[in-house]
C-alpha atoms as a PDB file:
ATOM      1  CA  UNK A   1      92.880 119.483 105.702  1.00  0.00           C
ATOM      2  CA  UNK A   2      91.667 117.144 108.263  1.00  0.00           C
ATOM      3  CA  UNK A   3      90.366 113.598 106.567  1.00  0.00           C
ATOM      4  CA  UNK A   4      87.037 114.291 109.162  1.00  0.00           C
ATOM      5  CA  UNK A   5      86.435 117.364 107.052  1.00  0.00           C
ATOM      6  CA  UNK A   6      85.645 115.581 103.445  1.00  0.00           C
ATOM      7  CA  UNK A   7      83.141 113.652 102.401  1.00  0.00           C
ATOM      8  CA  UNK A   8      83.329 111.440  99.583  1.00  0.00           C
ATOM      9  CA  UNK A   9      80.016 109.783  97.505  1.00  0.00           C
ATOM     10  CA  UNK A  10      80.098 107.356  94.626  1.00  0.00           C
ATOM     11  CA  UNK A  11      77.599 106.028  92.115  1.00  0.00           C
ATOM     12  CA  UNK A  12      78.292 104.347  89.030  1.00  0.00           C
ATOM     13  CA  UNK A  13      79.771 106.713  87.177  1.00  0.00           C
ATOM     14  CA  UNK A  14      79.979 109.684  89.192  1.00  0.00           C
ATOM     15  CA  UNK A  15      82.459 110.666  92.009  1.00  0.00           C
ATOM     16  CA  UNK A  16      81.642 114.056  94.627  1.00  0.00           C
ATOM     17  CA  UNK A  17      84.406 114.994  96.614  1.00  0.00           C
ATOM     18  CA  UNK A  18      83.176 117.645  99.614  1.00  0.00           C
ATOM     19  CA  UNK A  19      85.764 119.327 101.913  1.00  0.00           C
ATOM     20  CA  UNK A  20      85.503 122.011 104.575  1.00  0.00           C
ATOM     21  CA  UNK A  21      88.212 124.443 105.969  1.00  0.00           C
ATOM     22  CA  UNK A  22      86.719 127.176 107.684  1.00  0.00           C
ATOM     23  CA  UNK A  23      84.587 129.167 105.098  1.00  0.00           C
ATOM     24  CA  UNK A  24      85.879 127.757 102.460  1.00  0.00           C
ATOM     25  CA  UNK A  25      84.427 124.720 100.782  1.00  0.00           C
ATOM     26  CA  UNK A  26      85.835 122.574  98.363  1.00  0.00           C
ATOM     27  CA  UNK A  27      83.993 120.498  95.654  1.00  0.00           C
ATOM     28  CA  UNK A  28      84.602 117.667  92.599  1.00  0.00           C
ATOM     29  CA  UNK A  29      82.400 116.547  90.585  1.00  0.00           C
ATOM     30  CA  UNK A  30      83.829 113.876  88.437  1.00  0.00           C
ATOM     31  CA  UNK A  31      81.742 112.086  85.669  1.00  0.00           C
ATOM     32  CA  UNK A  32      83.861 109.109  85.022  1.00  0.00           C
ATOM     33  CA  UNK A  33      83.349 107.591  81.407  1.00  0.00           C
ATOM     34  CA  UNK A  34      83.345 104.081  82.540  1.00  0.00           C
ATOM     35  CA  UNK A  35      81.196 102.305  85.470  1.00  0.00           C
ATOM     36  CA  UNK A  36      82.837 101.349  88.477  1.00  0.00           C
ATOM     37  CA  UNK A  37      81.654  99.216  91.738  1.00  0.00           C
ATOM     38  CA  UNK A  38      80.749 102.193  94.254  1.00  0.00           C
ATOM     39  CA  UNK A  39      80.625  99.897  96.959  1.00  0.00           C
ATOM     40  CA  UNK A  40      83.893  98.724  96.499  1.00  0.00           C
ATOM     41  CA  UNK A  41      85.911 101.870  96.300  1.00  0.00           C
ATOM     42  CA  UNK A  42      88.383 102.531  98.679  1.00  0.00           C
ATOM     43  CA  UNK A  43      90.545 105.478  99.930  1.00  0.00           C
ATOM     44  CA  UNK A  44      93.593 106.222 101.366  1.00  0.00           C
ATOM     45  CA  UNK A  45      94.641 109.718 103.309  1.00  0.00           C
ATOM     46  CA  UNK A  46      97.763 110.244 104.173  1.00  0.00           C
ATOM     47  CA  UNK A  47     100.418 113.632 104.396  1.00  0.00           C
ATOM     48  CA  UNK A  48      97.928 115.268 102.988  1.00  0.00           C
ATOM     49  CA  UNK A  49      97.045 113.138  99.771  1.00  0.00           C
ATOM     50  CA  UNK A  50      93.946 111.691  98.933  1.00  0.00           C
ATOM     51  CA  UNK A  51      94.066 108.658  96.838  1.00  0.00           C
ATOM     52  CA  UNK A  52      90.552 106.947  95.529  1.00  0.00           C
ATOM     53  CA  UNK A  53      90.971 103.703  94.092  1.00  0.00           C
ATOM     54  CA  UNK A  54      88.186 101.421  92.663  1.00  0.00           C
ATOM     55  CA  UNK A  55      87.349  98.573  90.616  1.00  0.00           C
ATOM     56  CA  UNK A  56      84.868  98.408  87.400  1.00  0.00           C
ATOM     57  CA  UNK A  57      82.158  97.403  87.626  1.00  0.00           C
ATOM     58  CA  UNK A  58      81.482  93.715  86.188  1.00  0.00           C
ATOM     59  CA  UNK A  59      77.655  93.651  85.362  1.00  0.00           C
ATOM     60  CA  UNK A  60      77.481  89.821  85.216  1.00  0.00           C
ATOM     61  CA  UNK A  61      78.593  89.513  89.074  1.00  0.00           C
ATOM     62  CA  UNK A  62      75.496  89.505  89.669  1.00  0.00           C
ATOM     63  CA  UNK A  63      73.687  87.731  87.027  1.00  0.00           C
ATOM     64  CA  UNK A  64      71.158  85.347  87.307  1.00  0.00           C
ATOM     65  CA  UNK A  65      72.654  81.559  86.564  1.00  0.00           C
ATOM     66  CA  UNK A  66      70.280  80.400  84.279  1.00  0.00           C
ATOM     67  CA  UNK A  67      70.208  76.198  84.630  1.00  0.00           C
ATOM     68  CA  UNK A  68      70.486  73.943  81.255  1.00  0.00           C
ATOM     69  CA  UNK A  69      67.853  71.792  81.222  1.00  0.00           C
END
Protein backbone atom coordinates (compact mmCIF):
# COMPACT_ATOMS: atom_id res chain seq x y z
CA UNK A 1 0.00 0.00 0.00
CA UNK A 2 1.20 3.27 -1.17
CA UNK A 3 1.13 6.08 1.87
CA UNK A 4 -0.72 8.43 -1.19
CA UNK A 5 -3.50 5.88 -1.04
CA UNK A 6 -4.78 6.47 2.81
CA UNK A 7 -6.27 9.05 4.30
CA UNK A 8 -6.26 9.62 7.84
CA UNK A 9 -8.94 12.15 9.95
CA UNK A 10 -8.94 12.93 13.64
CA UNK A 11 -11.32 14.59 16.07
CA UNK A 12 -11.27 14.38 19.65
CA UNK A 13 -11.98 11.16 20.25
CA UNK A 14 -12.37 9.54 17.06
CA UNK A 15 -9.72 8.24 14.54
CA UNK A 16 -10.85 7.13 10.48
CA UNK A 17 -8.30 5.42 8.73
CA UNK A 18 -9.26 5.22 4.66
CA UNK A 19 -7.06 3.18 2.24
CA UNK A 20 -7.41 2.26 -1.42
CA UNK A 21 -5.85 -0.69 -3.43
CA UNK A 22 -7.58 -1.22 -6.49
CA UNK A 23 -11.25 -2.21 -5.62
CA UNK A 24 -10.67 -2.83 -2.47
CA UNK A 25 -11.09 -0.30 0.27
CA UNK A 26 -9.99 -0.38 3.62
CA UNK A 27 -11.58 1.36 6.70
CA UNK A 28 -11.06 2.05 10.82
CA UNK A 29 -13.09 3.54 12.77
CA UNK A 30 -11.62 3.92 16.16
CA UNK A 31 -13.56 5.58 19.11
CA UNK A 32 -10.79 6.25 21.48
CA UNK A 33 -11.98 6.48 25.24
CA UNK A 34 -9.88 9.40 26.05
CA UNK A 35 -9.52 12.95 24.14
CA UNK A 36 -6.55 13.63 22.31
CA UNK A 37 -5.13 16.96 20.44
CA UNK A 38 -6.18 16.16 16.66
CA UNK A 39 -4.09 18.79 15.51
CA UNK A 40 -1.18 17.51 16.98
CA UNK A 41 -1.15 13.94 15.86
CA UNK A 42 1.47 12.74 13.87
CA UNK A 43 2.30 9.70 11.64
CA UNK A 44 4.94 7.79 10.50
CA UNK A 45 4.93 5.25 7.23
CA UNK A 46 7.49 3.26 6.70
CA UNK A 47 8.08 -0.74 5.19
CA UNK A 48 4.79 -0.88 5.19
CA UNK A 49 3.76 0.15 8.87
CA UNK A 50 1.66 2.81 9.85
CA UNK A 51 2.30 4.25 13.18
CA UNK A 52 -0.20 7.20 14.64
CA UNK A 53 1.04 8.83 17.56
CA UNK A 54 -0.66 11.71 19.51
CA UNK A 55 -0.84 13.61 22.57
CA UNK A 56 -4.03 14.19 25.02
CA UNK A 57 -5.59 16.63 24.93
CA UNK A 58 -5.00 19.25 27.92
CA UNK A 59 -8.31 21.34 28.08
CA UNK A 60 -6.72 24.18 30.11
CA UNK A 61 -4.11 24.99 27.16
CA UNK A 62 -6.28 27.06 26.19
CA UNK A 63 -7.96 28.58 29.07
CA UNK A 64 -8.72 31.94 29.66
CA UNK A 65 -6.09 33.54 32.43
CA UNK A 66 -8.35 35.07 34.60
CA UNK A 67 -6.31 38.28 36.42
CA UNK A 68 -6.44 38.65 40.47
CA UNK A 69 -7.51 41.80 41.19
Amino acid sequence: MSKENIKIKALKDLITLRAERGDTLYSLDLNLHFEIAPNETKTNYEEGLLKLKFSLYDPLKEAYIVPIE
